[in-house]
N, C-alpha and C. Protein backbone atom coordinates (compact mmCIF):
# COMPACT_ATOMS: atom_id res chain seq x y z
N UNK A 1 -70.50 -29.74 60.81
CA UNK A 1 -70.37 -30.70 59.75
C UNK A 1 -71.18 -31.96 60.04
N UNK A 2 -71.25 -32.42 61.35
CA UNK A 2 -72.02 -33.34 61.73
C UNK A 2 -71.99 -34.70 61.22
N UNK A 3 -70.94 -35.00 61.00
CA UNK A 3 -70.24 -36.51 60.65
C UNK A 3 -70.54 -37.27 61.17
N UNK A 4 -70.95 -38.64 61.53
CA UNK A 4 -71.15 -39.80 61.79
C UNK A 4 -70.37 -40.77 61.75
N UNK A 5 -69.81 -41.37 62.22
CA UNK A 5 -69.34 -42.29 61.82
C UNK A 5 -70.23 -43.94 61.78
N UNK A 6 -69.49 -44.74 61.00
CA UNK A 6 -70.40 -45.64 60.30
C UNK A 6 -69.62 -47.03 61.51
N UNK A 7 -69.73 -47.45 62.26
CA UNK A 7 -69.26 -48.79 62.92
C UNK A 7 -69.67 -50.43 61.75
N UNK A 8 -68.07 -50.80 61.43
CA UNK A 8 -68.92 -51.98 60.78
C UNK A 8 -68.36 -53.05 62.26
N UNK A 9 -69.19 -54.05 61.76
CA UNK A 9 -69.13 -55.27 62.18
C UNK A 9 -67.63 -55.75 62.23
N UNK A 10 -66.93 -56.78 63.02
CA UNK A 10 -65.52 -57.24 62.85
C UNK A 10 -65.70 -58.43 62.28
N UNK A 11 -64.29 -58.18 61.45
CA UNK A 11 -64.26 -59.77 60.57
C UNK A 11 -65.13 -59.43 59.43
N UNK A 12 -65.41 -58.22 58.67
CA UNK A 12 -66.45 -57.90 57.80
C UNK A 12 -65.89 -57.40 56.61
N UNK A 13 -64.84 -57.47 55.94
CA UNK A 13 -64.09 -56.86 55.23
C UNK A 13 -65.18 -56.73 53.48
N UNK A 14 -65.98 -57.64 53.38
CA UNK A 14 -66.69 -56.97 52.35
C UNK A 14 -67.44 -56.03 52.04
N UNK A 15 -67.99 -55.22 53.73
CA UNK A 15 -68.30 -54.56 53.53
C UNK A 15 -67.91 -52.86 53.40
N UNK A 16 -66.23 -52.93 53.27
CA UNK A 16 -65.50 -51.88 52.78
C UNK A 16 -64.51 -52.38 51.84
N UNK A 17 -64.95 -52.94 50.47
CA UNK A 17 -64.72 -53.67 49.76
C UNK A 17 -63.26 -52.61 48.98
N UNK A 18 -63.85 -51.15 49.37
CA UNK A 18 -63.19 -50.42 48.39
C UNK A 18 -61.55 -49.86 48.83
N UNK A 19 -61.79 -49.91 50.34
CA UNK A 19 -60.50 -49.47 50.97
C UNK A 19 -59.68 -50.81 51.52
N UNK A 20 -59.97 -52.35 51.36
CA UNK A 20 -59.31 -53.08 51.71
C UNK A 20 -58.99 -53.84 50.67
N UNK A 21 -59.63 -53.17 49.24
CA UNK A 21 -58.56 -53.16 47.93
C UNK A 21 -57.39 -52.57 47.57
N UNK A 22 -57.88 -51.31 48.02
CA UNK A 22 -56.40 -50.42 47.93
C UNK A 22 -55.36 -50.85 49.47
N UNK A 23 -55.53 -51.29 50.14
CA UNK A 23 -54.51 -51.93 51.57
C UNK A 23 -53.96 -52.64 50.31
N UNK A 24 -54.44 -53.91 49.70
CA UNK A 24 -54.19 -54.87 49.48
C UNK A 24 -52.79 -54.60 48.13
N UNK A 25 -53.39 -53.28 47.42
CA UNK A 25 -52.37 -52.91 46.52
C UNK A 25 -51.40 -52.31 46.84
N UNK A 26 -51.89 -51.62 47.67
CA UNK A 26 -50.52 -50.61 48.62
C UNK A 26 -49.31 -51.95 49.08
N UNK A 27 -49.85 -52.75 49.46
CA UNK A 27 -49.08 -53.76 50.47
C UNK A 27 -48.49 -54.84 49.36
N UNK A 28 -49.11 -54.84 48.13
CA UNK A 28 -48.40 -55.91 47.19
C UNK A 28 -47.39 -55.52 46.70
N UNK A 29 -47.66 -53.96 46.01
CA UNK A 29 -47.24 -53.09 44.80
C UNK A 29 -46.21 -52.37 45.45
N UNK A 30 -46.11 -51.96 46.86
CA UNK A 30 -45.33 -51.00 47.19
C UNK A 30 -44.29 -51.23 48.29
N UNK A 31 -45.49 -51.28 49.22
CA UNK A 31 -44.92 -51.54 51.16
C UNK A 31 -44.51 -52.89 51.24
N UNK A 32 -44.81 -54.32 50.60
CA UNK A 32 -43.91 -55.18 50.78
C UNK A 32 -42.53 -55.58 50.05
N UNK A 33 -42.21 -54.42 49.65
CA UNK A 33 -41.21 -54.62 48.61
C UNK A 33 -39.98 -54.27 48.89
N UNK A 34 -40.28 -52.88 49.99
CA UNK A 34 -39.04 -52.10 50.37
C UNK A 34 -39.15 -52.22 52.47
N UNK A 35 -37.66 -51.82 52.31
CA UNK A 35 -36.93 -52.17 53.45
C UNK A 35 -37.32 -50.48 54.13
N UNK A 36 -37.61 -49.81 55.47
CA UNK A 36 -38.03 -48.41 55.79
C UNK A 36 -37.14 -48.48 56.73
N UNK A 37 -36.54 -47.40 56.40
CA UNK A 37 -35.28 -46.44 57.37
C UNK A 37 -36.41 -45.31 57.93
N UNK A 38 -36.93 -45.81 58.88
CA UNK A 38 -37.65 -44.11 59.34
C UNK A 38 -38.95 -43.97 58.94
N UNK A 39 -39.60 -43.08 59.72
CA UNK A 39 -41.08 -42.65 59.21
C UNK A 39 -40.78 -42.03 57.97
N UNK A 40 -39.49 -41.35 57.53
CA UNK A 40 -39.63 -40.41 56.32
C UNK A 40 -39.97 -41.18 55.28
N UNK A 41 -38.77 -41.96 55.15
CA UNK A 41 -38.74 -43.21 54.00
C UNK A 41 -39.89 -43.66 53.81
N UNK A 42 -40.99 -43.95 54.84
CA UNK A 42 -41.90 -44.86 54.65
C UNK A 42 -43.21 -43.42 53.72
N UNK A 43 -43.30 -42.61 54.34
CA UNK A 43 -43.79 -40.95 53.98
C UNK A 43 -43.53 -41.32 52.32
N UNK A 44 -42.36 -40.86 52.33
CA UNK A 44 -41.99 -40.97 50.77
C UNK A 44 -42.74 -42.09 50.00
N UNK A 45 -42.47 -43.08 49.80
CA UNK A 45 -42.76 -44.40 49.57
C UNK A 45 -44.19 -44.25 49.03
N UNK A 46 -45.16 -43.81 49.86
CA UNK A 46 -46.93 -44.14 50.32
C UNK A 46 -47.00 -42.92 49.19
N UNK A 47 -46.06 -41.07 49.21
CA UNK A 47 -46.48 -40.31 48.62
C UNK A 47 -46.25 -40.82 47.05
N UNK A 48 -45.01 -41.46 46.71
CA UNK A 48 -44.48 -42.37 45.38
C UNK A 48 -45.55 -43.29 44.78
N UNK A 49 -46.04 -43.76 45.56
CA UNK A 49 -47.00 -44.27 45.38
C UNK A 49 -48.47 -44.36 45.22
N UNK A 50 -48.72 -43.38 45.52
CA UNK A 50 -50.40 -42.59 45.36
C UNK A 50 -50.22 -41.87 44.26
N UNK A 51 -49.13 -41.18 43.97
CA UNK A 51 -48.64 -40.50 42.85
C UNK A 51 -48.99 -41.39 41.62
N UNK A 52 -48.40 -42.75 41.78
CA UNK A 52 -48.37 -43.55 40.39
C UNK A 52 -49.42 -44.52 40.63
N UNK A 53 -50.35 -44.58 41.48
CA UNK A 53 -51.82 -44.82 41.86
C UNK A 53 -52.96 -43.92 40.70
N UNK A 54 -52.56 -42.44 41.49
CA UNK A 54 -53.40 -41.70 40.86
C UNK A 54 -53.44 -41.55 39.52
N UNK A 55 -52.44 -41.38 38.75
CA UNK A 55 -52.26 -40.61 37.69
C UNK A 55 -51.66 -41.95 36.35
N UNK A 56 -50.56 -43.35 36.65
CA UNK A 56 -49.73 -43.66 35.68
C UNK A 56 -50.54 -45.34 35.64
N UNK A 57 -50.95 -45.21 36.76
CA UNK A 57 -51.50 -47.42 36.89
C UNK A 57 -53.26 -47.29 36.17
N UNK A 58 -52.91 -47.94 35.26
CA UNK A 58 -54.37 -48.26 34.91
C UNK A 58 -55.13 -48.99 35.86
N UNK A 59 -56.69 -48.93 35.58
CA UNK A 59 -57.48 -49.36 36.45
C UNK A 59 -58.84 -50.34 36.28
N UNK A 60 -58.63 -51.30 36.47
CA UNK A 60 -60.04 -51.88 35.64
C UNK A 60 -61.09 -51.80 35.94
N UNK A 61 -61.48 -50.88 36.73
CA UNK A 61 -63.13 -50.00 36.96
C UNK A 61 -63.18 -48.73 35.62
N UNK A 62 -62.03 -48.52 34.90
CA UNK A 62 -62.11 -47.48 34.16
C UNK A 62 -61.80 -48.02 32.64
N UNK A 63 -62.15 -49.41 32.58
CA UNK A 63 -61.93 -50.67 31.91
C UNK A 63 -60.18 -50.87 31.49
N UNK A 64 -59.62 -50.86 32.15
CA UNK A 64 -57.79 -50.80 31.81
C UNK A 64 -57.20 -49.38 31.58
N UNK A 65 -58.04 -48.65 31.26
CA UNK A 65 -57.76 -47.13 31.00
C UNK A 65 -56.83 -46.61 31.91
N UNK A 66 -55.82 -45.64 31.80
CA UNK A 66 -55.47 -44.71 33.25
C UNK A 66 -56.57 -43.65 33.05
N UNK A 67 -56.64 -43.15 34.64
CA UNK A 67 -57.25 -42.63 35.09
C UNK A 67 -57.29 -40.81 34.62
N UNK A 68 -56.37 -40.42 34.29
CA UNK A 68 -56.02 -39.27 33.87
C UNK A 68 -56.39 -39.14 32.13
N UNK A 69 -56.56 -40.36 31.88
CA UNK A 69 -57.10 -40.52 30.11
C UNK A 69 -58.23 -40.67 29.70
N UNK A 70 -59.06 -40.40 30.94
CA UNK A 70 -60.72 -41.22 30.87
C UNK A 70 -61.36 -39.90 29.38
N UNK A 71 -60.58 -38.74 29.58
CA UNK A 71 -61.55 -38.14 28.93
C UNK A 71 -61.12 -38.06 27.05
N UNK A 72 -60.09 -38.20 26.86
CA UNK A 72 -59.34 -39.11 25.99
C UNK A 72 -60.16 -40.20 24.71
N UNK A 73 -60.50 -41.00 26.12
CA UNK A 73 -60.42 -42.08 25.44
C UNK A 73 -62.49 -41.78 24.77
N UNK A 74 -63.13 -41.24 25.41
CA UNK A 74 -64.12 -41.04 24.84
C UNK A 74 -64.46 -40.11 23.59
């Protein structure tokens, strides 16, 4: 497969603009909200949440649209 990995710089967070957006929602929307009994709880939680990530939260790269309606709406 021959993967690479990419080393950024520290202290560089713009330049993974895309995954330290989603930290930032995970951690607003979800993980600072609830109290975790356990790795399970926390499991659950992240899967609850990618769930209504993927499919129910609109997105404004898809101009407010959900994501599951893109083809819908055209």
């Amino acid at each position: 497969m021959r993967v690479e990995p990419v080393v950024l710089p520290p202290r560089s967070p713009n330049l993974n603009a895309h995954c330290e957006r989603f930290v930032r929602s995970i951690k607003e929307e979800a993980l600072g909200r609830i109290i975790f009994i356990g790795e399970g709880s926390l499991r659950d939680a992240i899967h609850h949440y990618m769930t209504h990530y993927h499919s129910e939260r609109n997105h404004q790269g898809l101009e407010n649209r959900w994501p599951n309606r893109r083809s819908e709406a055209k």
